[in-house]
Protein backbone atom coordinates (compact mmCIF):
# COMPACT_ATOMS: atom_id res chain seq x y z
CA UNK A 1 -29.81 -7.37 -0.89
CA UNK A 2 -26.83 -9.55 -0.60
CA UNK A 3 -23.29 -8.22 -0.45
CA UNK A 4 -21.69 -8.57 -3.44
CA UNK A 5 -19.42 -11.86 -3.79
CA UNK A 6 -15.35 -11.63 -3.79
CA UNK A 7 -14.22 -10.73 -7.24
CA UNK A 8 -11.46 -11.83 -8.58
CA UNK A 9 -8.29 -10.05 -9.46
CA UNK A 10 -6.02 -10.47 -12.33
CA UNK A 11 -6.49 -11.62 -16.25
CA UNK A 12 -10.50 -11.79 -17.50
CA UNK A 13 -11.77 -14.97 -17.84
CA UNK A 14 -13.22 -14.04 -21.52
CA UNK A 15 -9.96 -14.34 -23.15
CA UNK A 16 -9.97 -18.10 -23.20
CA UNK A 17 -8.00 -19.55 -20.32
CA UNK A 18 -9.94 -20.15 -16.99
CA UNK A 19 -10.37 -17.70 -15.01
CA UNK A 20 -8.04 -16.26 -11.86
CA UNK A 21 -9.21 -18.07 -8.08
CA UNK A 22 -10.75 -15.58 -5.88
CA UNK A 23 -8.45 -14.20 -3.60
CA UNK A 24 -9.21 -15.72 0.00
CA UNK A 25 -11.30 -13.87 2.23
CA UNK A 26 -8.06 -12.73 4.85
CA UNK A 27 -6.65 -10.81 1.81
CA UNK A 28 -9.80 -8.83 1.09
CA UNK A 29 -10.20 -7.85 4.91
CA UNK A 30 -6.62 -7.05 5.05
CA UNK A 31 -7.43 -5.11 1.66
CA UNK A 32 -10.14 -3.11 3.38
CA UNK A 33 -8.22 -2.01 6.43
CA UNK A 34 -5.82 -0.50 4.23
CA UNK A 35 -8.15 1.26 2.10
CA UNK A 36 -9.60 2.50 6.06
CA UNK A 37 -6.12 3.71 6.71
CA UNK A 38 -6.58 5.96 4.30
CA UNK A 39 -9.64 7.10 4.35
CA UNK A 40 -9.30 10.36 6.12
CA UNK A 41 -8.53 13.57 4.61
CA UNK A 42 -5.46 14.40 6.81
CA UNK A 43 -4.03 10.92 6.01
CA UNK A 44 -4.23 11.28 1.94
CA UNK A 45 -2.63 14.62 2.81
CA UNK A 46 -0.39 12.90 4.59
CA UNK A 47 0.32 10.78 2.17
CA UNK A 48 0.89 12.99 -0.78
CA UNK A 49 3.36 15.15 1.26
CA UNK A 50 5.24 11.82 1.93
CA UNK A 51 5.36 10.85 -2.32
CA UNK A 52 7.34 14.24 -2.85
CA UNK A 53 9.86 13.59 0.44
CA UNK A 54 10.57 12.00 3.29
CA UNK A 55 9.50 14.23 6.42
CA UNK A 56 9.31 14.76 9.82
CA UNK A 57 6.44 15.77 12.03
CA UNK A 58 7.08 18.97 12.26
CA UNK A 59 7.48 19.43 8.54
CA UNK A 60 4.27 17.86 8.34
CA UNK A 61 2.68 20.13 10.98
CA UNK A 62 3.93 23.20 9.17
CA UNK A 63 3.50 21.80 5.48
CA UNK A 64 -0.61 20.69 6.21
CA UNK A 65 -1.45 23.32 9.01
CA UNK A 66 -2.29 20.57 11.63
CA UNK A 67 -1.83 20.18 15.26
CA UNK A 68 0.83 18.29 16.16
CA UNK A 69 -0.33 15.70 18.33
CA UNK A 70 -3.43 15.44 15.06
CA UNK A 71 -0.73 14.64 13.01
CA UNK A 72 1.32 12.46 15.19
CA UNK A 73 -2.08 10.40 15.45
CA UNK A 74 -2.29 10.20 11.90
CA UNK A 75 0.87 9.02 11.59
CA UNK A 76 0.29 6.02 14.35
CA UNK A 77 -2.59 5.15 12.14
CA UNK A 78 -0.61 4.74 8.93
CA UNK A 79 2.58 2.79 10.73
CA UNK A 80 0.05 0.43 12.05
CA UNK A 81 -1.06 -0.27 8.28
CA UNK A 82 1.95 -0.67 6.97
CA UNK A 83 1.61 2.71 5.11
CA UNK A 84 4.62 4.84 6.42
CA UNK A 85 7.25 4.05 8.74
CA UNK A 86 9.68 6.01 11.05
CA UNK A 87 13.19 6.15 11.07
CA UNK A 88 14.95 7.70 14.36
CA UNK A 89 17.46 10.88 13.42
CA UNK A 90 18.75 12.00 16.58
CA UNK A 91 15.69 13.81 18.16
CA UNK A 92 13.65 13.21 15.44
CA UNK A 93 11.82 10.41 13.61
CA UNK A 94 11.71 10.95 9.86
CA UNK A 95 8.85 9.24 7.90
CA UNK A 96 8.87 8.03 4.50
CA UNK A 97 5.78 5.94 2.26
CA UNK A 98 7.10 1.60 2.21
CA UNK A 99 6.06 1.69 -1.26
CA UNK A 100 5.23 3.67 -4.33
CA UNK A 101 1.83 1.59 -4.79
CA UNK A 102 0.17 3.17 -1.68
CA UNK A 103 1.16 6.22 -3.04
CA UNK A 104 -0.81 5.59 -6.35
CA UNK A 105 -4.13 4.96 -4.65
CA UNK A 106 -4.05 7.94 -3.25
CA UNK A 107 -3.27 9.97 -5.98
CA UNK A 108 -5.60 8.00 -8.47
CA UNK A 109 -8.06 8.63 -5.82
CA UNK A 110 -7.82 12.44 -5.98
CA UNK A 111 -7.23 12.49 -9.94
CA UNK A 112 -10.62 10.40 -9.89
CA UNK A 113 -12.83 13.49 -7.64
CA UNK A 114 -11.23 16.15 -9.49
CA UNK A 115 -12.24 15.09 -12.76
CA UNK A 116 -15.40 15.10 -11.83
CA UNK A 117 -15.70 18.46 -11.07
């Protein structure tokens, strides 16, 4: 069965004016490596510790009950998507989200499995 073909994001086509282009294929693999990012369960945790605060590693270690160098992974995985980033405060590097939106995936994410339960 063929993969399904780019949709297009923005207004619907049905309300009378044409319809939006389809974003170019770059976007939608760029798209996808985010939504990888944050595919694993530590990194969503991650993620939702970051929406309340900024915080450092060790308040993450403590906060999720993860290894350190786990979470310092983690973390490495995120920067490189553009997730989080680190800011240097004397011996420690504090991390905070770059933007609310990643923050929203997340928690619509989370919303969406627990109400199906």
């Amino acid at each position: 069965m063929p993969a399904d073909p780019p949709h297009p994001v923005g207004a619907d086509s049905s309300a009378g004016g044409p319809g939006p282009a389809v974003l170019p294929p770059g976007v939608l693999a760029d798209a996808g490596e985010l939504l990888r990012a944050l595919a694993a369960p530590v990194r969503i945790a991650i993620v939702l510790q970051l929406r309340e605060a900024d915080r450092c590693v060790h308040e993450l270690v403590d906060e999720l009950d993860v290894a350190q160098p786990l979470i310092s992974q983690h973390l490495r995985v995120l920067k490189t998507a553009g997730v989080v980033q680190g800011e240097r405060r004397g011996r420690e590097v504090v991390y905070r989200l770059v933007d609310d939106h990643l923050a929203h995936i997340v928690v619509d994410a989370v919303a969406h499995v627990q109400e199906g339960k």
